[in-house]
Structures are given as structure tokens and as C-alpha cells.
C-alpha atoms as a PDB file:
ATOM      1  CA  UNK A   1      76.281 118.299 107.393  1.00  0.00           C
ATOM      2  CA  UNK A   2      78.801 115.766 105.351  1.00  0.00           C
ATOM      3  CA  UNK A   3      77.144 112.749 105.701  1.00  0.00           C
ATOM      4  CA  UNK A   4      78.887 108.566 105.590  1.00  0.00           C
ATOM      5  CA  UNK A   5      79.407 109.383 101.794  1.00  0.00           C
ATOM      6  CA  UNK A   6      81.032 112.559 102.007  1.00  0.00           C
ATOM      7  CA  UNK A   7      83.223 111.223 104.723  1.00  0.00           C
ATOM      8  CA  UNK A   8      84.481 108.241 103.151  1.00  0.00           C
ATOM      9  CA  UNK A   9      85.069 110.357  99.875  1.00  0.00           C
ATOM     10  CA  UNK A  10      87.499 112.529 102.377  1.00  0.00           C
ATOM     11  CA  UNK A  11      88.736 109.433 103.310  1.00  0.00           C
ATOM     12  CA  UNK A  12      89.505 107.919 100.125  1.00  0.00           C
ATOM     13  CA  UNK A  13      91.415 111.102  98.939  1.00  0.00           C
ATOM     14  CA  UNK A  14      93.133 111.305 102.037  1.00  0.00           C
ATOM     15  CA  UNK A  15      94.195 107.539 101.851  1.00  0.00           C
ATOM     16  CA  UNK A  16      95.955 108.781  98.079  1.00  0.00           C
ATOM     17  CA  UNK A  17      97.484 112.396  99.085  1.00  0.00           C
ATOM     18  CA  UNK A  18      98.812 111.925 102.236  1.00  0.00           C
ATOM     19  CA  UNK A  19      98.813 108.006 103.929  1.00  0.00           C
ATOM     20  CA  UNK A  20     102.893 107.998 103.616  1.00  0.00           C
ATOM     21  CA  UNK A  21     103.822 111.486 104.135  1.00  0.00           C
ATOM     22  CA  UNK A  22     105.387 112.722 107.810  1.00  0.00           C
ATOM     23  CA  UNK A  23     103.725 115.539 109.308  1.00  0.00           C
ATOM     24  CA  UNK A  24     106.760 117.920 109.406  1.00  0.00           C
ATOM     25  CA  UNK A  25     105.078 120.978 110.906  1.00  0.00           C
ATOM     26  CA  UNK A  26     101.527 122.077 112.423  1.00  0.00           C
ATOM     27  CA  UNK A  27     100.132 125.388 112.639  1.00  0.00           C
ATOM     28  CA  UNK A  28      97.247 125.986 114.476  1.00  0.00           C
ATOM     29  CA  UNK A  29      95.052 129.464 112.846  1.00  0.00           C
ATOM     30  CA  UNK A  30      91.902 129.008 115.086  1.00  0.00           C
ATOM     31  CA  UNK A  31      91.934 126.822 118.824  1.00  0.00           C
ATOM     32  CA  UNK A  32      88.662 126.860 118.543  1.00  0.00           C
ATOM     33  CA  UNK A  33      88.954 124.246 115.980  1.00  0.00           C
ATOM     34  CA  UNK A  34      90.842 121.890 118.695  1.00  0.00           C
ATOM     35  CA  UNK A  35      88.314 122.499 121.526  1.00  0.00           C
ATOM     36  CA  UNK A  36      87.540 118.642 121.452  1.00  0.00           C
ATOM     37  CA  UNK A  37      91.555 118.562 122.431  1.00  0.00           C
ATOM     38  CA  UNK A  38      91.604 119.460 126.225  1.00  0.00           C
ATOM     39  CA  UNK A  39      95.816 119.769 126.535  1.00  0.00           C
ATOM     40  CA  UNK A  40      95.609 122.816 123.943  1.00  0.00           C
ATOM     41  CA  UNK A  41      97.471 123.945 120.878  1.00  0.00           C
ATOM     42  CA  UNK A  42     101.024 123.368 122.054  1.00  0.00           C
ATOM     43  CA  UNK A  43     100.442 119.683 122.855  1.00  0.00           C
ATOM     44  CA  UNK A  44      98.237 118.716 119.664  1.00  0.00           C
ATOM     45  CA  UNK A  45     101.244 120.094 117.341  1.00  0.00           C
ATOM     46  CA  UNK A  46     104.059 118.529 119.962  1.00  0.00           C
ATOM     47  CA  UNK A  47     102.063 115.314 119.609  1.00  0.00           C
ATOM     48  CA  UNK A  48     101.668 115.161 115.737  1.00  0.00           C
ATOM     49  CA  UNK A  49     104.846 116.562 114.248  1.00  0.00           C
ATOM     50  CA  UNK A  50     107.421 114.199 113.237  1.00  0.00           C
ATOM     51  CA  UNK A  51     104.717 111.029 112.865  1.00  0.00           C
ATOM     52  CA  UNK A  52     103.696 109.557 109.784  1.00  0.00           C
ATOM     53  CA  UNK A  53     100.566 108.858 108.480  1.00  0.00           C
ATOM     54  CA  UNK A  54     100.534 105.334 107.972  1.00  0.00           C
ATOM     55  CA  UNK A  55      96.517 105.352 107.050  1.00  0.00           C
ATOM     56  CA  UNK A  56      92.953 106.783 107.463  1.00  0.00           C
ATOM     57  CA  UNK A  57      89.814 105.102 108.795  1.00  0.00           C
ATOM     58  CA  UNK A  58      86.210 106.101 108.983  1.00  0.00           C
ATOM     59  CA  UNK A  59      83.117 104.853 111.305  1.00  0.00           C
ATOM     60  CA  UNK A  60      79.889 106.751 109.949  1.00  0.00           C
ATOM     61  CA  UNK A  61      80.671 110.947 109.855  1.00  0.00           C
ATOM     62  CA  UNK A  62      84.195 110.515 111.931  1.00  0.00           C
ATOM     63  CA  UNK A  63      87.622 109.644 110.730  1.00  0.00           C
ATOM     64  CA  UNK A  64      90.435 109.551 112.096  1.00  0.00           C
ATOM     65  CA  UNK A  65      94.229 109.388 110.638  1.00  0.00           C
ATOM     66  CA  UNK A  66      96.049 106.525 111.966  1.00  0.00           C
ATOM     67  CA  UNK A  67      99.504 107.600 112.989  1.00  0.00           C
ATOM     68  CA  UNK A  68     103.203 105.355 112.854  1.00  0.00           C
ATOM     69  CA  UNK A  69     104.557 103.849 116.153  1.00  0.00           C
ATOM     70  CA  UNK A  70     108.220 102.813 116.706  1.00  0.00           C
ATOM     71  CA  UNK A  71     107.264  99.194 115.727  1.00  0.00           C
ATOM     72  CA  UNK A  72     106.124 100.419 112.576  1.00  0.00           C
ATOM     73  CA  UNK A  73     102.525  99.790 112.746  1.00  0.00           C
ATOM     74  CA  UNK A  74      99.778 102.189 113.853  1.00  0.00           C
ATOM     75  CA  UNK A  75      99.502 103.594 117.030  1.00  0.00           C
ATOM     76  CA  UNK A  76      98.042 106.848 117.825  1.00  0.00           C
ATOM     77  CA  UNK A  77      95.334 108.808 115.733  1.00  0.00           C
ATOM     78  CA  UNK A  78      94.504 112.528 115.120  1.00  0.00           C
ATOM     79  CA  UNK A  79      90.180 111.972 115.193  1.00  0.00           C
ATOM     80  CA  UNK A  80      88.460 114.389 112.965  1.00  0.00           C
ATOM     81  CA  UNK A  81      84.510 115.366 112.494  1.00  0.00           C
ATOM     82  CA  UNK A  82      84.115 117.521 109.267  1.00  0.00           C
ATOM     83  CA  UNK A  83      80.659 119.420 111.561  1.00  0.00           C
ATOM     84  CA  UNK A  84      78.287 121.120 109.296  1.00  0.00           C
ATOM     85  CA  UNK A  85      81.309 123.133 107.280  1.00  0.00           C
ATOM     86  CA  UNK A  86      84.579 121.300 107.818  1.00  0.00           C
ATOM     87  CA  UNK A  87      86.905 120.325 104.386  1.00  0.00           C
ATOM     88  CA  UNK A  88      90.045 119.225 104.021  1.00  0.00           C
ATOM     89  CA  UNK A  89      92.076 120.155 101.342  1.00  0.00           C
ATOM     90  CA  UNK A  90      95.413 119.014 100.221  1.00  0.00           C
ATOM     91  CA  UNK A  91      97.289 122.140  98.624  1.00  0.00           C
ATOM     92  CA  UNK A  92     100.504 122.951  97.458  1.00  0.00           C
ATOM     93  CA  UNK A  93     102.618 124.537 100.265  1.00  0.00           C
ATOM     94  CA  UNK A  94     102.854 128.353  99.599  1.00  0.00           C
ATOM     95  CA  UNK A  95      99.314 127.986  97.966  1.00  0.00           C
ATOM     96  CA  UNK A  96      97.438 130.971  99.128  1.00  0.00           C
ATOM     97  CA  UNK A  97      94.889 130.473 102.471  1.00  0.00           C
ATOM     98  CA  UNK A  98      91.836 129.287 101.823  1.00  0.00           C
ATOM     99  CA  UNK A  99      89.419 131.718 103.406  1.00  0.00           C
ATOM    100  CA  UNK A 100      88.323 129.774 106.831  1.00  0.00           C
ATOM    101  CA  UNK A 101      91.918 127.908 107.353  1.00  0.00           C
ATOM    102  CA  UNK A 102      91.709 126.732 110.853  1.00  0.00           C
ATOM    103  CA  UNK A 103      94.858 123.896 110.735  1.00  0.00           C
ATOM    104  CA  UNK A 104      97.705 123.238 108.386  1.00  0.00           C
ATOM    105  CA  UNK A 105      99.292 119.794 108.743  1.00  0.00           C
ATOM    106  CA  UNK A 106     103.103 120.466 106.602  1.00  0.00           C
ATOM    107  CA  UNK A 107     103.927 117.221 104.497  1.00  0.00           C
ATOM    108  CA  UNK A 108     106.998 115.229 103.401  1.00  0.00           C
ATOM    109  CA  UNK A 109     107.166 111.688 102.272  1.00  0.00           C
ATOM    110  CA  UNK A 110     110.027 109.961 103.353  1.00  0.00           C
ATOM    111  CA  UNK A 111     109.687 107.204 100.374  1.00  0.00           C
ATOM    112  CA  UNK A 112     111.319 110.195  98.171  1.00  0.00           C
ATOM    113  CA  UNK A 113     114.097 111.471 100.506  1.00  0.00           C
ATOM    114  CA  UNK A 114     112.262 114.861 101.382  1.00  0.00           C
ATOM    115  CA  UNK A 115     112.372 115.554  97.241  1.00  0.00           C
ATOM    116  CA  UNK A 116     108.956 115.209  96.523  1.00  0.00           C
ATOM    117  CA  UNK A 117     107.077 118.718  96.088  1.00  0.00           C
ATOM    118  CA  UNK A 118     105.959 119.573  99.829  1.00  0.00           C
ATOM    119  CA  UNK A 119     102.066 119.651 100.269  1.00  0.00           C
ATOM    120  CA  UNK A 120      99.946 120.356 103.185  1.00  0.00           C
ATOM    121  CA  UNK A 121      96.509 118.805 104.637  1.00  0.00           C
ATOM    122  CA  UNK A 122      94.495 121.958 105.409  1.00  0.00           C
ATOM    123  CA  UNK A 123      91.319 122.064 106.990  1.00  0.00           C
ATOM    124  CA  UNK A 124      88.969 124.397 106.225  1.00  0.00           C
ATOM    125  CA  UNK A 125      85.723 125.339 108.751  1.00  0.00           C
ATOM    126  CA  UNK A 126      83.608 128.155 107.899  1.00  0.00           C
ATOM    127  CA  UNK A 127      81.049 127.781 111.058  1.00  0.00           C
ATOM    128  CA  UNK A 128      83.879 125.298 113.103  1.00  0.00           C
ATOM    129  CA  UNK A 129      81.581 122.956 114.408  1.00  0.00           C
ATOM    130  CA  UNK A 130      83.758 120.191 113.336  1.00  0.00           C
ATOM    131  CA  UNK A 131      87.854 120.307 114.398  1.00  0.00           C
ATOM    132  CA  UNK A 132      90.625 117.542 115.500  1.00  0.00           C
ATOM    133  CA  UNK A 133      91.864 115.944 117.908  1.00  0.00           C
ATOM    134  CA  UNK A 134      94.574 114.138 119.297  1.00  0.00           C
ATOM    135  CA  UNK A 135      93.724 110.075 120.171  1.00  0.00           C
ATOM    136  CA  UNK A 136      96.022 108.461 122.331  1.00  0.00           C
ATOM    137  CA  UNK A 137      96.292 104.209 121.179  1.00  0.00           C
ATOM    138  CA  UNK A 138      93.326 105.437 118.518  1.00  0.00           C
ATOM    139  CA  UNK A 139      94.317 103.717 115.582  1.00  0.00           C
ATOM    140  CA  UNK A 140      92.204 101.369 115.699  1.00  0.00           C
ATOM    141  CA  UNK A 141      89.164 102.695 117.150  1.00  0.00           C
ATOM    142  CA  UNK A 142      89.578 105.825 119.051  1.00  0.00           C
ATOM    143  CA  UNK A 143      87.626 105.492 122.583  1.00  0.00           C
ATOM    144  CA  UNK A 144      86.229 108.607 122.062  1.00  0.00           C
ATOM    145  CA  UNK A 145      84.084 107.349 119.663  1.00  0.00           C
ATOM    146  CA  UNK A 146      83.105 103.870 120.830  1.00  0.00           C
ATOM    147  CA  UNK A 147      79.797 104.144 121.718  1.00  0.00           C
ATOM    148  CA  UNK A 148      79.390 105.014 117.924  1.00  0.00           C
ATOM    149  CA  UNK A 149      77.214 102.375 115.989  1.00  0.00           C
ATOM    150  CA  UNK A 150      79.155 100.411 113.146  1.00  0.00           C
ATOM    151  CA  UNK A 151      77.625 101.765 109.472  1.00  0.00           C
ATOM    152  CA  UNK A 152      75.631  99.727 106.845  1.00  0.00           C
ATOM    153  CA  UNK A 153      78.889 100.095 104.743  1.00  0.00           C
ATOM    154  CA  UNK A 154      81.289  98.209 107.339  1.00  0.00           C
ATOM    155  CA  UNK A 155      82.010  94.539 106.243  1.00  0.00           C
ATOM    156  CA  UNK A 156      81.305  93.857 110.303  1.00  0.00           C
ATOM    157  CA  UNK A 157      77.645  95.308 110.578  1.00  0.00           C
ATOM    158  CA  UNK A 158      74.866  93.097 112.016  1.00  0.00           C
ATOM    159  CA  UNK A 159      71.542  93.675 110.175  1.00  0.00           C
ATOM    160  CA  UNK A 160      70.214  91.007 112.178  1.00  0.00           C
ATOM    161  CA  UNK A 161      71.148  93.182 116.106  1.00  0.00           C
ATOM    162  CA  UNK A 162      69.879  96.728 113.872  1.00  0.00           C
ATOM    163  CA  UNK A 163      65.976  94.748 113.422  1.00  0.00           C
ATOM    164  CA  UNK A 164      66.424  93.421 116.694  1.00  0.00           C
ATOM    165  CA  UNK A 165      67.079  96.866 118.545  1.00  0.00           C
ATOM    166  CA  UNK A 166      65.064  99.489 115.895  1.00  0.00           C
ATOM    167  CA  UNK A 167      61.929  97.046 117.498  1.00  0.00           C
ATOM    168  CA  UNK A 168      62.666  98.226 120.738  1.00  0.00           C
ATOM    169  CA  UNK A 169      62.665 101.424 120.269  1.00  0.00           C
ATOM    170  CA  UNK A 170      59.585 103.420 120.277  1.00  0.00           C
ATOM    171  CA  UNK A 171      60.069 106.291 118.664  1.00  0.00           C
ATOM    172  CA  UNK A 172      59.635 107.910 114.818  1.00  0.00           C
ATOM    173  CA  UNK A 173      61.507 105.482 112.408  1.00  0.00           C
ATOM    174  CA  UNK A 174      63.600 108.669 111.195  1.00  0.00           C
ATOM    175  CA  UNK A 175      64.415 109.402 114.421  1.00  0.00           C
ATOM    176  CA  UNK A 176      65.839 106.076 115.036  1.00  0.00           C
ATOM    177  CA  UNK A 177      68.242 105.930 111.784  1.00  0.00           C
ATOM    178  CA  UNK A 178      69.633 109.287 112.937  1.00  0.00           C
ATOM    179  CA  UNK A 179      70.713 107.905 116.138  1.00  0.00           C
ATOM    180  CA  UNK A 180      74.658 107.346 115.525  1.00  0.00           C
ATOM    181  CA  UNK A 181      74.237 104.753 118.359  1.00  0.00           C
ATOM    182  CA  UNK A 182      72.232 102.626 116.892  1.00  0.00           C
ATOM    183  CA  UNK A 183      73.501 103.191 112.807  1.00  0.00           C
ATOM    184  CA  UNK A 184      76.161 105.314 111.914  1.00  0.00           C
ATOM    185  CA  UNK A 185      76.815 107.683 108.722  1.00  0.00           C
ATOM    186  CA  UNK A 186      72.925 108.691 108.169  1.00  0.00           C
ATOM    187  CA  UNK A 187      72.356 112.019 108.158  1.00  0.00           C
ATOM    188  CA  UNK A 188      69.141 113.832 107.196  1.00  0.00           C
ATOM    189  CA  UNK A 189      69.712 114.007 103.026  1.00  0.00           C
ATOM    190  CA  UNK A 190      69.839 110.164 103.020  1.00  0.00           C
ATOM    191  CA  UNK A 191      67.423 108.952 105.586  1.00  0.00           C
ATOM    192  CA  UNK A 192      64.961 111.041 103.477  1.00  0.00           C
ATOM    193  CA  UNK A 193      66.029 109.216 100.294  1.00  0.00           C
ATOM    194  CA  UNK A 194      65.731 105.972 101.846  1.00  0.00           C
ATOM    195  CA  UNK A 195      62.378 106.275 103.735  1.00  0.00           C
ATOM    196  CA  UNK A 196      61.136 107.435  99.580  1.00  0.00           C
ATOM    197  CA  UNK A 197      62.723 104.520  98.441  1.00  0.00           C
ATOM    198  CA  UNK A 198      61.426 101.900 101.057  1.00  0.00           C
ATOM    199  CA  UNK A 199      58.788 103.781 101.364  1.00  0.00           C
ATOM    200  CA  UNK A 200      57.817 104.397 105.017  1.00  0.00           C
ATOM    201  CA  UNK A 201      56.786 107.675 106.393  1.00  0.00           C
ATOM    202  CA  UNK A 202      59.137 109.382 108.828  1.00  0.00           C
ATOM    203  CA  UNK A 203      57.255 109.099 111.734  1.00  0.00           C
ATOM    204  CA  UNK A 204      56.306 105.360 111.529  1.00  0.00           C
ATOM    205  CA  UNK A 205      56.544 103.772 114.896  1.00  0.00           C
ATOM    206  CA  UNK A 206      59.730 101.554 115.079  1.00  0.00           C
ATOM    207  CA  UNK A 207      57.709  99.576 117.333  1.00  0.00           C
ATOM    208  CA  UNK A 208      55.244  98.363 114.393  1.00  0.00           C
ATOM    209  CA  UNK A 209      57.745  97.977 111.948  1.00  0.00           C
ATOM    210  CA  UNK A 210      57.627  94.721 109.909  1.00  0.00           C
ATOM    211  CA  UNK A 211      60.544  92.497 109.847  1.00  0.00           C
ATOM    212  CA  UNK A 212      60.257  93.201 105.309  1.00  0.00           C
ATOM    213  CA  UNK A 213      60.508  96.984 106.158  1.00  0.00           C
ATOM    214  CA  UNK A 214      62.978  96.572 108.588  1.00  0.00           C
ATOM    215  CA  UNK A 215      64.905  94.392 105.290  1.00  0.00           C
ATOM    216  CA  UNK A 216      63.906  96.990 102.546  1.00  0.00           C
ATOM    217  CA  UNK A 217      64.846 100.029 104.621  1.00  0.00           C
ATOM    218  CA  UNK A 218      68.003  98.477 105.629  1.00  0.00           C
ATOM    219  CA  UNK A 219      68.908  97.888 102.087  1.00  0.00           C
ATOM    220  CA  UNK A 220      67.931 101.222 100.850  1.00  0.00           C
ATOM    221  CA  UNK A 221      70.370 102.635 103.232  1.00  0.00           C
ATOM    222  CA  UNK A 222      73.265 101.187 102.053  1.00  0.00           C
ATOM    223  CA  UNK A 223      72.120 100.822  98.271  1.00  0.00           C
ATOM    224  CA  UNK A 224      71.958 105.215  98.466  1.00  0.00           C
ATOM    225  CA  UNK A 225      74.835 105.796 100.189  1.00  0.00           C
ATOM    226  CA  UNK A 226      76.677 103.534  98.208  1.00  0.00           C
ATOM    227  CA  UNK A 227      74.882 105.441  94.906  1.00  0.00           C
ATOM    228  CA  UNK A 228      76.167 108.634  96.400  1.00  0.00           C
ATOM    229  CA  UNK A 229      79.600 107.472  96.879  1.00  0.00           C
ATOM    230  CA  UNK A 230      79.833 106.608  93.802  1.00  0.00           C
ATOM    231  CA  UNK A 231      78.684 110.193  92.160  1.00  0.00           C
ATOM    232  CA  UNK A 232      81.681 112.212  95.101  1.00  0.00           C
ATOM    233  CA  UNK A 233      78.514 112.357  97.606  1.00  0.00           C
ATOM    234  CA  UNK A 234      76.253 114.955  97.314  1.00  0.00           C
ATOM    235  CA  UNK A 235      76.799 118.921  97.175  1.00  0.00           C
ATOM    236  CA  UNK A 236      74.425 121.763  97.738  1.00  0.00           C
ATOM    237  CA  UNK A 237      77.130 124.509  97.936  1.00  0.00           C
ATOM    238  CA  UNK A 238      80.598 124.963  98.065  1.00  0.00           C
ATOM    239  CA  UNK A 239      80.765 123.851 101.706  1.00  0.00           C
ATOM    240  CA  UNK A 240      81.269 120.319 100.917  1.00  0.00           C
ATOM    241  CA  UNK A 241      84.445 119.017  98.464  1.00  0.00           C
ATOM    242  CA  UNK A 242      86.761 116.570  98.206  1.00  0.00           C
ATOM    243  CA  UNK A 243      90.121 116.753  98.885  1.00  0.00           C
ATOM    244  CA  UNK A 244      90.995 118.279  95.449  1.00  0.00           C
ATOM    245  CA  UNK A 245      88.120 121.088  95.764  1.00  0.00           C
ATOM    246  CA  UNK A 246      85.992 119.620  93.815  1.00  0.00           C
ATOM    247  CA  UNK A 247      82.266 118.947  94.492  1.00  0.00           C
ATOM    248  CA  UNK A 248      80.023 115.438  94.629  1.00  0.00           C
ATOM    249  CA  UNK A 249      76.801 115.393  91.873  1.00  0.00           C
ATOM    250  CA  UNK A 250      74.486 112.889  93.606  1.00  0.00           C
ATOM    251  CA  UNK A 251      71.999 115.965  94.730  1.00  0.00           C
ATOM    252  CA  UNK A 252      70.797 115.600  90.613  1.00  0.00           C
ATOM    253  CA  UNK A 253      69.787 112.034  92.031  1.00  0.00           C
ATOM    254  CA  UNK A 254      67.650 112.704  94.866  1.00  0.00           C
ATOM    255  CA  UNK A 255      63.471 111.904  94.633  1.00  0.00           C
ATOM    256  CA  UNK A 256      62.748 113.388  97.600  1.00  0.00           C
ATOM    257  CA  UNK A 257      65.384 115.686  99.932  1.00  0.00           C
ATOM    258  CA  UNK A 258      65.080 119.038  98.885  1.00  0.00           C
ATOM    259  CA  UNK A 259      62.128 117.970  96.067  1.00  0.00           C
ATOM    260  CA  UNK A 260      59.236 119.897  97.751  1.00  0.00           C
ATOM    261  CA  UNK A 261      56.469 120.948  95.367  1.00  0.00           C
ATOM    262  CA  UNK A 262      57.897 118.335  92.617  1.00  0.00           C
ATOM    263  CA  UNK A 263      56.253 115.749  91.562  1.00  0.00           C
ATOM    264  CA  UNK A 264      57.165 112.606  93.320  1.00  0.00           C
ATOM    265  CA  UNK A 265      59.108 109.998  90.704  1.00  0.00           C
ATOM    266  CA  UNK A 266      57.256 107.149  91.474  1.00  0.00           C
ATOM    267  CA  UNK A 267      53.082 108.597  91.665  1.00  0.00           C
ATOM    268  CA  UNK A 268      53.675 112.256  90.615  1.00  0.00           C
ATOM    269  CA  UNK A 269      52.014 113.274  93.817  1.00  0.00           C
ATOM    270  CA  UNK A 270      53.749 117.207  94.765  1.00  0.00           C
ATOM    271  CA  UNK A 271      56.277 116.330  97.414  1.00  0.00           C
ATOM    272  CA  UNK A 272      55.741 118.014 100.716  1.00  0.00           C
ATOM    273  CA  UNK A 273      58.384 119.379 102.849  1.00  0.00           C
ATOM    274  CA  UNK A 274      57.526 119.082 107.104  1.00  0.00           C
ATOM    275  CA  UNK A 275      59.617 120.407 110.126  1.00  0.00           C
ATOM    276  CA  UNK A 276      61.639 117.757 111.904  1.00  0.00           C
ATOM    277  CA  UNK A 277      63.896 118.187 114.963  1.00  0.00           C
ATOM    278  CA  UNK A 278      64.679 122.098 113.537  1.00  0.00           C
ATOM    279  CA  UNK A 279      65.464 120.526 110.073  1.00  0.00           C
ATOM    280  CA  UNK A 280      63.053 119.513 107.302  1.00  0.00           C
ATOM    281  CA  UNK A 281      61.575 115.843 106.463  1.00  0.00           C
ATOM    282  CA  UNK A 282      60.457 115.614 102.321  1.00  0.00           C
ATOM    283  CA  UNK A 283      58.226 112.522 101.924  1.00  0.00           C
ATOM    284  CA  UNK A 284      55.670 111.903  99.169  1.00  0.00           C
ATOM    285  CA  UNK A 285      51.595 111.902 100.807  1.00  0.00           C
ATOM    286  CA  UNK A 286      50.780 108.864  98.223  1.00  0.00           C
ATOM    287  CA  UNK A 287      53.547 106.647  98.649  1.00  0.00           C
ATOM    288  CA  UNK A 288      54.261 107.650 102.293  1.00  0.00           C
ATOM    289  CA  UNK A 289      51.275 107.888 103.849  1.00  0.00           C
ATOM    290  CA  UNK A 290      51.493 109.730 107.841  1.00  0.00           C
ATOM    291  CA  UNK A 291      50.880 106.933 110.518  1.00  0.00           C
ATOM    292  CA  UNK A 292      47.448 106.916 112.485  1.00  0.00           C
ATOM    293  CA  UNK A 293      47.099 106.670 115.771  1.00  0.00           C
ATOM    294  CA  UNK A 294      51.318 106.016 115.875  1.00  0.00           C
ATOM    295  CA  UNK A 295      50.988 102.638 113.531  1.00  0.00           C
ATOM    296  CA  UNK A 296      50.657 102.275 110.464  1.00  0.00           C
END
């Protein structure tokens, strides 16, 4: 699943392509890719056609493009989760289909009197657990995703209210820094990365964290995510591009996601791969070593 790298990547293309540009037609190839927006098909495209996209905003793995009022600010927003397969792709118009089209958002940008070459926003879902949805006064924050946690990258996030709520918790420290309610944008690639980095073992108790390892985690965090936004985010496949096609290279970076049977970077110990929560945790059995009796 894109992860808070991957998603701001989107972002940032999506911020040069098509921030400016009116949505002059919507055409909806799969509903299932709305299913998050309850009015249906008809409404979504009556709701978005004829708006501008006046800019794009993230908050961990959602964004959301921020949509022109009569005022000329921002009003309403079309939010959008990418899921486990979802891309968006700015084409040509009269490109061929990508295989897995699901929604085509038609372009023009007013700034060049309808002249400039007409391009579309496509997304593209292969196993459509992400889609889009229309946000009514979203622009700023859609409500649907309020209870979301702000991310390690947002100027406005409180390290100091993350140690003072990952303490109470009692649970596996991975399991805590997947929980978009209490920090956004980590997914599974980079809470393994981080956990190497920090190091702590997956299933530390939060509990019995130190306020140092609460620091040094926190700062891992950000440090690899901002690492992998630098290098496009990272790409196993083909399912995750940005907005051009083309893919992110910070997999060739990671010590220990995906690394099992290598030896670690930092002992050489083999790096050992354990179900977690019907995905996989990689961790290193020198520098990590598993928690007894819950602490340490």
C-alpha cells in the first residue's frame, strides 16, 4: 500500500499538472471506485464538472483536491485514498486506457483560453480498494477524515502529545505507529525501516518505552520518509508511480523491509522475516532483540 511518501509524491505532481485546470468532464468506468460516495455516479460528476482545481493537500495516505468557490478561494474537495493499487496518471486526452481505468477527470486551464493541449487526471485501480469521493466544505480538512492523526511531516505535529499518548498505550510499538489515529502516513515498509534504524523490536511494549526511544524513533520516522521522498518513494512493482508513470528507487535503500536472509547493515546478523497482523515484520535478532516477558 502507497505509503506518506508515495502520497505526497502524487501530491506534488498533482500540485504541477493539474492545480489550475477546470474539470470539464467526468466519466465514471467502474462505481465501484466511488463506493465511499453514497449519492452515486450521477451526483459525483454533477458535483465536480465545471470547478477548478485551485490545489491539493495531503494528511498521511489521503489527499484530497481542493476545489474553487464563487469567492475564489477553496471550498469543496474531491478526497482520494490511492488503497493498495490506486495511481493517478495525468495523460494526454485520446491517450489510449490504461488497463484498470476506473475515473477520468477531462482538463482545461482557463489561464490559456481553453488553448492549452487538453489532458486528463486518470485514476488507475487494479484491486479498487482505494476510489474518490466527493467532500462537501472539505478543502480544508475533509470531516471524513478528522479523526486522522496529523503526520511527522506536517509543520503542526506535536512530538511532545505522540510520547505522551504512545505511553498509554499498551500494545506492540509497531502496532501503535500503524494506528493512523495516533500518527499518520506509516505504513508497514517504513515502520520496519525505522524500528532498524532506532532500533527497537516490533513488539516492544509502548508502555516501557523510554522517553530517548520515544525521541530516536520519532526522528527515524520522519528522517525515512523524508529519505524516501526524496528518491519518488519506494516501488516494488509497477503498482505504484507517479503521476508521469514513472516509479520511486528508495526500495535499493531499505536495511531491513523485504531484507530477510541478508545480512543486517549494521552487525551482519541474517535478517529474519515474522508474521504480523497478515503482513510480515523484518527486524535484525542482534540489534533488535524480541522483548521478554512484554518489556524490554
Amino acid at each position: 500500500m502507497p505509503e506518506l511518501p508515495e502520497v505526497e509524491v502524487v501530491r506534488l505532481g498533482i500540485i504541477d499538472h493539474v492545480v489550475g485546470r477546470t474539470i470539464t468532464r467526468v466519466t465514471v468506468h467502474d462505481v465501484r471506485s466511488l463506493r465511499r460516495h453514497l449519492p452515486g455516479p450521477a451526483d459525483f460528476i454533477h458535483r465536480l464538472e465545471g470547478r477548478t482545481v485551485v490545489g491539493a493537500a495531503r494528511r498521511g495516505k489521503y489527499l484530497w483536491l481542493q476545489l474553487d468557490d464563487p469567492d475564489g478561494g477553496a471550498s469543496d474537495a474531491v478526497l482520494c485514498h490511492l488503497g493498495m493499487s490506486g495511481q493517478f496518471l495525468v495523460s494526454d486526452a485520446g491517450a489510449p486506457a490504461q488497463r484498470h481505468l476506473r475515473i477520468t477527470l477531462g482538463l482545461d486551464d482557463p489561464a490559456h483560453g481553453g488553448g492549452d493541449t487538453p489532458r486528463e487526471l486518470r485514476f488507475v485501480d487494479q484491486r479498487i480498494f482505494g476510489g474518490m469521493a466527493f467532500s462537501e466544505d472539505g478543502a480544508e480538512l475533509p470531516p471524513e477524515i478528522a479523526h486522522i492523526a496529523r503526520d511527522p511531516l506536517d509543520p503542526l505535529f506535536d512530538p511532545a502529545e505522540f510520547a505522551s499518548r504512545i505511553r498509554r498505550r499498551q500494545t506492540g510499538v509497531k502496532r501503535a505507529i500503524l494506528d493512523q489515529t495516533l500518527i499518520s502516513g506509516v505504513g508497514n515498509i517504513y515502520a520496519d525501516e525505522s524500528l532498524w534504524r532506532t532500533p527497537l523490536h516490533y513488539a516492544r511494549n509502548t508502555r516501557h518505552l523510554r522517553t530517548k526511544e520515544i525521541e530516536s524513533l520519532l526522528g527515524h520516522i520522519g528522517d525515512v520518509m523524508r529519505e524516501a521522498l526524496a528518491q519518488g518513494g519506494t516501488s516494488f512493482d509497477a503498482l505504484y508511480v507517479n503521476v508521469n508513470g514513472n516509479s520511486g528507487y528508495f526500495d535499493r535503500s531499505l536495511q531491513a523491509y523485504g531484507q530477510q536472509g541478508r545480512p543486517c547493515g549494521r552487525c551482519g546478523t541474517l535478517i529474519r522475516r515474522d508474521a504480523f497482523m497478515n503482513r510480515s515484520s523484518f527486524w535484525c535478532p542482534t540489534c533488535q532483540p524480541r522483548p521478554r516477558n512484554g518489556k524490554f
